[in-house]
Protein backbone atom coordinates (compact mmCIF):
# COMPACT_ATOMS: atom_id res chain seq x y z
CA UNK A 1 79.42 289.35 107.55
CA UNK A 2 81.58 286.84 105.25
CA UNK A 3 80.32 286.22 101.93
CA UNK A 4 81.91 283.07 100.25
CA UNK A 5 81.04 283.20 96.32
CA UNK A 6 80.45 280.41 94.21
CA UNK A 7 78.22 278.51 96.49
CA UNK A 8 77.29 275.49 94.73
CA UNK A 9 81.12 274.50 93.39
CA UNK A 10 82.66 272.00 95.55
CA UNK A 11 85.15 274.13 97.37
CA UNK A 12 83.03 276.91 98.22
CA UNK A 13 80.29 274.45 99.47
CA UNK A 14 82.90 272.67 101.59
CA UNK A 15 84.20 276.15 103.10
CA UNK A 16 80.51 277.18 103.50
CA UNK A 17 79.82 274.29 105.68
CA UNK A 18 82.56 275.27 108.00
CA UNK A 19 81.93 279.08 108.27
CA UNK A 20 77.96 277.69 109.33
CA UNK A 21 79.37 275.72 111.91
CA UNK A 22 81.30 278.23 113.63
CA UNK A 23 78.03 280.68 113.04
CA UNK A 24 76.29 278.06 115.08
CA UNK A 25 78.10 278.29 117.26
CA UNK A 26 78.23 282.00 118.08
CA UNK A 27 80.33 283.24 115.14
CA UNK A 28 79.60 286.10 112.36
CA UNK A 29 77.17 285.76 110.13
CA UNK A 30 77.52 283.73 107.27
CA UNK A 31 75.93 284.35 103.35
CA UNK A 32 76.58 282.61 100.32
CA UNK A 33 76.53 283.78 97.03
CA UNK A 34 75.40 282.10 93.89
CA UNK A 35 74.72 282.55 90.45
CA UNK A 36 71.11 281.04 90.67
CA UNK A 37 70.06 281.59 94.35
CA UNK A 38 67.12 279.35 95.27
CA UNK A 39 64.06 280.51 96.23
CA UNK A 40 63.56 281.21 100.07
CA UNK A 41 67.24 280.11 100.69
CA UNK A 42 68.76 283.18 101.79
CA UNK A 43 71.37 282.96 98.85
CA UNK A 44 72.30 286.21 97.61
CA UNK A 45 72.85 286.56 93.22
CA UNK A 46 76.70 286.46 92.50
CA UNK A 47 76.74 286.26 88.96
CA UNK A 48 80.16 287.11 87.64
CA UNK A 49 78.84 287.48 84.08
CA UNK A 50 76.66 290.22 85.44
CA UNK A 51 78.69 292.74 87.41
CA UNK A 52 75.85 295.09 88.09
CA UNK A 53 74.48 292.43 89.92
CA UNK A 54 77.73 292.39 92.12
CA UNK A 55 77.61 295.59 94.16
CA UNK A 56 73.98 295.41 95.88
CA UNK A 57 74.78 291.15 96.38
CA UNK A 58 78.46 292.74 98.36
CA UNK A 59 76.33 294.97 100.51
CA UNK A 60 77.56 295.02 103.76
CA UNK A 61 80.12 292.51 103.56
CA UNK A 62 83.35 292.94 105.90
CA UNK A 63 85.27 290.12 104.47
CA UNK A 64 84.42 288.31 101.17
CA UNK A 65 85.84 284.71 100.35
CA UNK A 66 86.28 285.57 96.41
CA UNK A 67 86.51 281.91 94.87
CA UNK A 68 87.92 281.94 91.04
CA UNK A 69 85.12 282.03 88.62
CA UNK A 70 86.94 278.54 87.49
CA UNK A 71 87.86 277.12 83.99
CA UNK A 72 86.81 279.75 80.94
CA UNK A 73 88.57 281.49 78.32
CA UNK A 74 91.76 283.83 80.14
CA UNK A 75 89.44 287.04 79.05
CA UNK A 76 86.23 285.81 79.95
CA UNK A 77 88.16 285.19 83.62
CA UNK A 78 89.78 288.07 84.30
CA UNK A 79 86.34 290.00 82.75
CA UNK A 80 84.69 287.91 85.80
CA UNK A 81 87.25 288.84 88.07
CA UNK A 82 88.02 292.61 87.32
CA UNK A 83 83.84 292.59 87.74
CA UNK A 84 84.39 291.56 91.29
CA UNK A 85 86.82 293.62 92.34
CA UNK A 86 85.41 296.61 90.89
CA UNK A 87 82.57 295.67 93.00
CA UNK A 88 84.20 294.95 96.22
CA UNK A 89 85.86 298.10 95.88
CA UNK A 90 82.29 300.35 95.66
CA UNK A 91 80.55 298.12 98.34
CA UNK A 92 83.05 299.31 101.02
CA UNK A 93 84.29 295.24 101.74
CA UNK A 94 87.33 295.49 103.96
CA UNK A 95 88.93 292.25 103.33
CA UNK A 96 89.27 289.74 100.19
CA UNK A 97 90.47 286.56 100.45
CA UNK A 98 91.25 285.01 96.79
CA UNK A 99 91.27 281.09 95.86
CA UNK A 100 94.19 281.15 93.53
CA UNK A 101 96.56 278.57 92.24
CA UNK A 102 99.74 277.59 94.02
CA UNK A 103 103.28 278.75 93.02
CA UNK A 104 104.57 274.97 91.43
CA UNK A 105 101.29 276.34 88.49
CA UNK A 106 103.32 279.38 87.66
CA UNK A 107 104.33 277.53 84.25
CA UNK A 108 100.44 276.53 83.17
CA UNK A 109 98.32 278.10 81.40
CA UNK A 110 96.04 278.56 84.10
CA UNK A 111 98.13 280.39 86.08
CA UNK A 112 97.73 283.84 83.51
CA UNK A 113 94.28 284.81 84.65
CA UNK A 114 95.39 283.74 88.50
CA UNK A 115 98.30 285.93 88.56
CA UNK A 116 96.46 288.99 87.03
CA UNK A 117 93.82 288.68 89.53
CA UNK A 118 96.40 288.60 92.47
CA UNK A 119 97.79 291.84 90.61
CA UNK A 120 94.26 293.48 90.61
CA UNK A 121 93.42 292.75 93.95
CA UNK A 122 97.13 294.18 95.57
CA UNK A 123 95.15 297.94 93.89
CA UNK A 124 92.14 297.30 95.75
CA UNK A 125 91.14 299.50 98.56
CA UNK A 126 91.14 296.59 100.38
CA UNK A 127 93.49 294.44 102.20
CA UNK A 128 94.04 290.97 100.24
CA UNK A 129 94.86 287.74 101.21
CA UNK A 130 95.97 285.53 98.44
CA UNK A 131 95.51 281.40 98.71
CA UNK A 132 97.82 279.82 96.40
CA UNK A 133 96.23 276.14 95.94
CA UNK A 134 97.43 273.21 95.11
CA UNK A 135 95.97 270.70 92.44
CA UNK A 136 93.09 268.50 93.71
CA UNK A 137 94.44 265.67 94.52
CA UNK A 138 92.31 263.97 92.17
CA UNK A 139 92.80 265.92 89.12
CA UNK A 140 96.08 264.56 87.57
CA UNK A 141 94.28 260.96 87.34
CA UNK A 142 90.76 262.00 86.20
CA UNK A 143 92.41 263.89 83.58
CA UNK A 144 94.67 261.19 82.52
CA UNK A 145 91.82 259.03 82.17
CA UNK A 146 89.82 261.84 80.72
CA UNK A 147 92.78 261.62 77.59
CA UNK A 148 93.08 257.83 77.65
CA UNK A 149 92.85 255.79 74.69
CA UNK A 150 91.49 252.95 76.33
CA UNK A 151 90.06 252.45 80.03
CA UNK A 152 92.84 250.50 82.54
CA UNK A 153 89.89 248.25 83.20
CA UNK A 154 90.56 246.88 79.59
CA UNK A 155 94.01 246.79 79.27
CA UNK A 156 95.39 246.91 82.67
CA UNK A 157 97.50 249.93 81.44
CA UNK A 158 97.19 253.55 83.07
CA UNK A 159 98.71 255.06 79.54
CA UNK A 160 99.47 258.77 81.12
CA UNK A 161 101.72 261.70 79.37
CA UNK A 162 103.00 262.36 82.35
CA UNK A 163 106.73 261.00 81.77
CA UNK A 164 108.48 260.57 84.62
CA UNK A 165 107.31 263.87 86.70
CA UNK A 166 105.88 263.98 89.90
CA UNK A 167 102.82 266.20 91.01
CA UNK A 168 102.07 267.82 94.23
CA UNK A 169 98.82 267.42 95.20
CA UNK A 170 96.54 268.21 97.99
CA UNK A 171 92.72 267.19 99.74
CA UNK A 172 90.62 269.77 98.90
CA UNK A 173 89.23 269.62 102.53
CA UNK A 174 92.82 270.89 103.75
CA UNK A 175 92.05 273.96 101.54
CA UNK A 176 88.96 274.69 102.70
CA UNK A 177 89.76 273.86 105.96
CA UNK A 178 92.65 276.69 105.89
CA UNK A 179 90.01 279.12 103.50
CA UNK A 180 87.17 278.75 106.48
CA UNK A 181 90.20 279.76 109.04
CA UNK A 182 91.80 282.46 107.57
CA UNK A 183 87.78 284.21 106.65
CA UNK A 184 87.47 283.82 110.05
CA UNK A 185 90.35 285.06 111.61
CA UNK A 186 90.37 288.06 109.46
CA UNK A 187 86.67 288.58 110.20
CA UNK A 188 87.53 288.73 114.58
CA UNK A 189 91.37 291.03 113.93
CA UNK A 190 90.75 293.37 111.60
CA UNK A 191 94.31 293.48 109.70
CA UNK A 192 95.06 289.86 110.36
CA UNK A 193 96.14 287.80 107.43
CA UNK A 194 95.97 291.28 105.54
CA UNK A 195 98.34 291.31 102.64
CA UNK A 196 99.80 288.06 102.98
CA UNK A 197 100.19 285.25 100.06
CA UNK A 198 100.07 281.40 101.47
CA UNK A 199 101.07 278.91 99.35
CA UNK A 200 98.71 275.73 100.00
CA UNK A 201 100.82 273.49 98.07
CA UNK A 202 100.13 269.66 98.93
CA UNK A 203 103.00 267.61 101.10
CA UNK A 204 102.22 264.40 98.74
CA UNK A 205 103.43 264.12 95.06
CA UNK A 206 102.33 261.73 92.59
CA UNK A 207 104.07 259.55 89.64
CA UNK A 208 102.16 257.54 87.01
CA UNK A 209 103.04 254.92 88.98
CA UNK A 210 101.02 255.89 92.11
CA UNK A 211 97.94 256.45 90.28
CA UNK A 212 98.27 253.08 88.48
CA UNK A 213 98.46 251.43 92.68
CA UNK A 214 95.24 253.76 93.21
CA UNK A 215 93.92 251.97 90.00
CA UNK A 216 94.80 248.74 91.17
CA UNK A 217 92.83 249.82 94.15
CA UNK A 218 90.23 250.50 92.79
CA UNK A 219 89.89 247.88 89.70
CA UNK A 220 91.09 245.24 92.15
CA UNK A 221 93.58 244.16 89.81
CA UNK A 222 96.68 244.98 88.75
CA UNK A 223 97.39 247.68 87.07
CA UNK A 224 100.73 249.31 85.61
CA UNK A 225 101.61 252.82 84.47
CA UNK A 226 102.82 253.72 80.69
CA UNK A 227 104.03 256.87 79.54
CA UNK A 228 102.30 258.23 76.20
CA UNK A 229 102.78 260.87 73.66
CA UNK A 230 101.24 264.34 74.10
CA UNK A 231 99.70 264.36 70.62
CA UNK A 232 97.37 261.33 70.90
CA UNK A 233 96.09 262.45 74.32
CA UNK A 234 94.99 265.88 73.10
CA UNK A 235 93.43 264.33 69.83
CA UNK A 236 91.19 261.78 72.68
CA UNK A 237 90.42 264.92 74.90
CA UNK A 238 88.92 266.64 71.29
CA UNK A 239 87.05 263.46 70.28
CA UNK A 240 85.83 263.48 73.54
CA UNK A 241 83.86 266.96 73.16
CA UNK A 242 86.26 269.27 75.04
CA UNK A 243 86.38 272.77 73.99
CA UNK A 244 89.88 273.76 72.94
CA UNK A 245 90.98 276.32 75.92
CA UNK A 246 90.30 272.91 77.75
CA UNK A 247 92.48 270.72 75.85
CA UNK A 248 94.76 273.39 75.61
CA UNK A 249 95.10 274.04 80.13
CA UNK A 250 94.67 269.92 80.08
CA UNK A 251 97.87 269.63 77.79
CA UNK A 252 99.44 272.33 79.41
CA UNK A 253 99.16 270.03 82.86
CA UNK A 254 100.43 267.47 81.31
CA UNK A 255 103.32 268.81 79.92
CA UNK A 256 104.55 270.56 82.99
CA UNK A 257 104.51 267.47 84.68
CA UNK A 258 106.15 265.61 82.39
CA UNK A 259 108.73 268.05 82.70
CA UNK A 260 108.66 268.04 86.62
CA UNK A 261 107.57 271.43 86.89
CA UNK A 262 104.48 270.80 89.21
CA UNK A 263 106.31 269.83 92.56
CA UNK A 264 106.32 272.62 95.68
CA UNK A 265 109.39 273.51 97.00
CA UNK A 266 107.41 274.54 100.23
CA UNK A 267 103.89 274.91 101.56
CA UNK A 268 102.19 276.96 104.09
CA UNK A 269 99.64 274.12 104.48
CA UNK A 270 101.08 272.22 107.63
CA UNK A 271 101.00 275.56 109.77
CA UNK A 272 97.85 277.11 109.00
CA UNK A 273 95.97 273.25 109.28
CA UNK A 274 94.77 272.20 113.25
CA UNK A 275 95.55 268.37 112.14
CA UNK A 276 98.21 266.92 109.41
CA UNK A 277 97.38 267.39 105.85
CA UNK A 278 94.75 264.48 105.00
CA UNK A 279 96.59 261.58 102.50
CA UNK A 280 95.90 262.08 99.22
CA UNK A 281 96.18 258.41 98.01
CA UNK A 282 92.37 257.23 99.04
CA UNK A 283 91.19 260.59 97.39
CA UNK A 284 92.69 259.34 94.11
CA UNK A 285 91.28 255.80 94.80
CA UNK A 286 87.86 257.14 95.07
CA UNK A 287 88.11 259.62 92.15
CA UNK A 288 89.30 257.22 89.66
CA UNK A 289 86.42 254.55 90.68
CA UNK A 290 84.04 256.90 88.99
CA UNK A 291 86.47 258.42 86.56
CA UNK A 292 86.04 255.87 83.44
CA UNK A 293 88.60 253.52 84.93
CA UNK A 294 86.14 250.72 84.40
């Protein structure tokens, strides 16, 4: 059996609906775990929060598709994740596979609670298979937007602290195309993919100045990028209601690309996708459509 956690996030759901169609189609059986499993659904409870719920939900599981419990305080993650591998551990699960994030994020502040889990999981029992992803391809621009002092629709400014860095980005369909293939894989050859680290880095980078053309796109008029100041974007993102671990791994983005510190030097992707990586530039068009640009 594989076992993807996470069921109702977007990337799990997306990997889900892959693993089904290969169960369809004569592949191994398929569960997804949840937090709130609905009634009659055949969801089993995966609530991080709650490890003792953990080790009767990772019953009989060969190879479980661990994805990150997602944005939180660092000790309220790695609480969530130590839970789960403590758990895989008892329940006897031969192989994890772990969403993680890519090697140009080792300078974030998201990366702390990544890189401990990758440590935790090489102690396992288990054999581990590490996914270093990319950024969603839309998540430099919604959070630019998220921190902007006034929408592009108004002004016909993308204002962005972004400087003059460039991002590497990636469709989060590649990833869980290359998540649903590896589970499976590793599910049919016992020891395949088995202590390996991938890094799903995207093949695309983005300026400010792409993301104003997506804005343009989408705004159908024209639209020009302007670097800002760090300062008055965090003081927007608090006005705004975020909590401040938020603002402080949204400023932490920001700053690292500024600096250029969020481009890949390589990616796995290509070779473990059947088709080319999917562009990135009508996933930003669509994102920023319902992202406050107007």
């Amino acid at each position: 059996m594989i076992l993807v956690t996470g069921a109702s996030g977007a990337l799990a759901g997306l990997v889900l609906d892959r693993l089904r169609a290969a169960e369809a189609a004569g592949g191994p059986e398929v569960a997804a775990g949840t937090r709130a499993p609905a009634p009659g659904s055949g969801q089993r409870r995966v609530d991080f929060d709650d490890p003792a719920s953990l080790a009767e939900s990772f019953a009989g599981v060969d190879v479980l598709v661990f994805v990150s419990a997602g944005y939180a305080e660092d000790d309220v993650v790695m609480d969530r994740h130590g839970a789960v591998v403590d758990a895989a551990a008892a329940a006897g699960v031969r192989h994890v596979i772990y969403t993680s994030l890519a090697g140009s994020g080792e300078r974030i502040t998201l990366s702390v609670a990544h890189r401990w889990t990758e440590e935790r999981l090489a102690e396992g029992p288990f054999a581990t298979t590490v996914l270093r992803n990319g950024l969603y391809a839309e998540i430099p621009a919604v959070l630019a937007l998220a921190a902007a002092a006034a929408p592009p629709a108004d002004t016909g400014v993308f204002g962005a602290p972004f400087g003059d860095g460039r991002v590497s980005v990636v469709a989060r369909e590649d990833l869980a195309d290359v998540t649903a293939k590896v589970a499976l894989e590793a599910h049919a050859e016992p020891g395949r993919h088995a202590d390996r680290t991938y890094e799903l880095e995207g093949v695309e980078s983005l300026h400010g100045d792409d993301i104003a053309a997506a804005l343009t796109d989408a705004l159908g008029r024209p639209v020009r990028y302007e670097p800002t100041p760090l300062g008055p974007a965090r003081e927007v993102l608090a006005a705004n209601g975020q909590l401040p671990y938020q603002i402080g791994h949204t400023v932490s983005i920001f700053a690292n690309h500024r600096a250029g510190r969020l481009t890949a030097d390589r990616s796995d992707l290509p070779e473990l996708l059947d088709n080319p990586p999917r562009p990135v530039r009508p996933l930003v068009v669509a994102a920023v459509e319902g992202a406050g640009a107007r």
